[in-house]
Protein backbone atom coordinates (compact mmCIF):
# COMPACT_ATOMS: atom_id res chain seq x y z
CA UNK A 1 -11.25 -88.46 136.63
CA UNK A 2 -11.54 -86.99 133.19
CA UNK A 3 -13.63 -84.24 132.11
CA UNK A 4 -16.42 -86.53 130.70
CA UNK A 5 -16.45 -88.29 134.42
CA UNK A 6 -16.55 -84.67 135.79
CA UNK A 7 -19.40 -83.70 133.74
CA UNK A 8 -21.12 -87.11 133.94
CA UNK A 9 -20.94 -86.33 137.94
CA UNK A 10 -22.35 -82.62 137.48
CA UNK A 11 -25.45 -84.35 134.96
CA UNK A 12 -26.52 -86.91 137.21
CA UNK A 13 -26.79 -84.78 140.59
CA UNK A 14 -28.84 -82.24 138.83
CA UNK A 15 -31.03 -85.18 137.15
CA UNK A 16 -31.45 -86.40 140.58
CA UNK A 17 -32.39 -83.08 142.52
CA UNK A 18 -34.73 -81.82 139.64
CA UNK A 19 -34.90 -77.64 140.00
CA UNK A 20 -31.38 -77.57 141.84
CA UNK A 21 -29.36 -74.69 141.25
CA UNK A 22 -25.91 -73.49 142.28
CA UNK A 23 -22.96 -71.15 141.89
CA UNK A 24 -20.27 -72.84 140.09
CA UNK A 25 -18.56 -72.84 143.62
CA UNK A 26 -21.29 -74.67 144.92
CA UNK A 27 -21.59 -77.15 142.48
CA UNK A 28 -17.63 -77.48 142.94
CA UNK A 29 -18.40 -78.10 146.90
CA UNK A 30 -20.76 -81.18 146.24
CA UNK A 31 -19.10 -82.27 143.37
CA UNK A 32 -15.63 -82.37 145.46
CA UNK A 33 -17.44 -83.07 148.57
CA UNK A 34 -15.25 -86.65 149.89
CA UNK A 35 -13.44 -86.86 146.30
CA UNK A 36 -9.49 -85.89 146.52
CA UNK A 37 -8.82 -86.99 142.75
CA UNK A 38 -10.66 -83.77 141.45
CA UNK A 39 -9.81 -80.39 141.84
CA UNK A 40 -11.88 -76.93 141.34
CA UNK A 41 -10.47 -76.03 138.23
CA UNK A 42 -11.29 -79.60 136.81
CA UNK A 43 -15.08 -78.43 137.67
CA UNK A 44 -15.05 -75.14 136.85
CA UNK A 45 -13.62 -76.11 132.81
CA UNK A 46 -16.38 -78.86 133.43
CA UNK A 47 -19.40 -76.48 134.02
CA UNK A 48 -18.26 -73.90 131.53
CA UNK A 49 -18.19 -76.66 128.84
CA UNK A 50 -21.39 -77.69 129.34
CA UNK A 51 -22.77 -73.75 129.43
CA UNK A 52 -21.23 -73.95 126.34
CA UNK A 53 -22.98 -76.80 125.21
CA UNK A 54 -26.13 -75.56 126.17
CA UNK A 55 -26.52 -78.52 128.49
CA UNK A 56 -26.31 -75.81 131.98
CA UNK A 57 -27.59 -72.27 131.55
CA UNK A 58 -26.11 -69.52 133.32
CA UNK A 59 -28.40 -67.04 135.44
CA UNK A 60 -27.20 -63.92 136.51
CA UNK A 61 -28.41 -62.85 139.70
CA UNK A 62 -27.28 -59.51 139.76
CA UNK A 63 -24.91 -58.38 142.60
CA UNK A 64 -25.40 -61.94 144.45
CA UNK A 65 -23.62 -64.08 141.39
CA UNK A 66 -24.32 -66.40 138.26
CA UNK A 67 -26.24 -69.62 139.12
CA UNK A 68 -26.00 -72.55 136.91
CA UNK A 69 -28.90 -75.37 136.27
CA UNK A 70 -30.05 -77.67 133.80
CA UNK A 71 -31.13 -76.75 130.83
CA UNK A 72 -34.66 -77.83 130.94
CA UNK A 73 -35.53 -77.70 127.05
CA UNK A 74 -32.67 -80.49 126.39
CA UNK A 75 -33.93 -82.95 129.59
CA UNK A 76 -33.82 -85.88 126.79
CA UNK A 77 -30.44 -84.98 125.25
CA UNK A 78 -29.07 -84.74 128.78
CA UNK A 79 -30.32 -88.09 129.89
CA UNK A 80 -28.74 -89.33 126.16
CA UNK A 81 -25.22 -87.95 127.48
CA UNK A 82 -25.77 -89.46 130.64
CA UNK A 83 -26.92 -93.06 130.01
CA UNK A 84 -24.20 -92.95 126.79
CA UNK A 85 -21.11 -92.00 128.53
CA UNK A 86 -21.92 -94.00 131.54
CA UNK A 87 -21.85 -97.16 128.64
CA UNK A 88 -19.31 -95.87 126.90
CA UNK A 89 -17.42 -95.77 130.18
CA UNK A 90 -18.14 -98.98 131.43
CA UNK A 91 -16.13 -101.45 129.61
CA UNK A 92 -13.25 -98.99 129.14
CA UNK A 93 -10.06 -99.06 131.11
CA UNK A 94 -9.54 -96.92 134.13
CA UNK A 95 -6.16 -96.57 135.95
């Protein structure tokens, strides 16, 4: 799985459980949750390039640790990313 499947995977579980919110170890937990082809770095670059993107926002929570969730102002732009990669995706070829 590439990182655009990775991130695809991360986008639509947090479309689908509106107001979820995890450590980047817990999103790597249901993410990885019955998948052996990925691995925790693979979500952990995956995460940090959509922080980056302003797609997830990172909340520090003091001592506890950072949480990560959607980025609520860019809901459209999100679902864009979504609905285009999972075309873009479709008709390609996958090994």
């Amino acid at each position: 799985m590439d990182s655009i499947d990775v991130k695809r995977t991360i986008l639509n579980y947090l479309l689908k459980h509106p107001g979820s919110r995890d450590s980047i170890d817990g999103i790597a937990w249901w993410v990885l949750k019955g998948r052996i082809d990925l691995g925790l770095e693979q979500v952990r670059v995956a995460v940090n390039e959509l922080i980056a993107e302003n797609i997830l926002v990172s909340r520090d929570l003091g001592q506890v640790a950072k949480v990560v969730e959607l980025n609520r102002e860019r809901n459209d732009d999100i679902r864009e990313l979504v609905s285009h990669r999972k075309s873009a995706g479709s008709g390609g070829d996958h090994a």
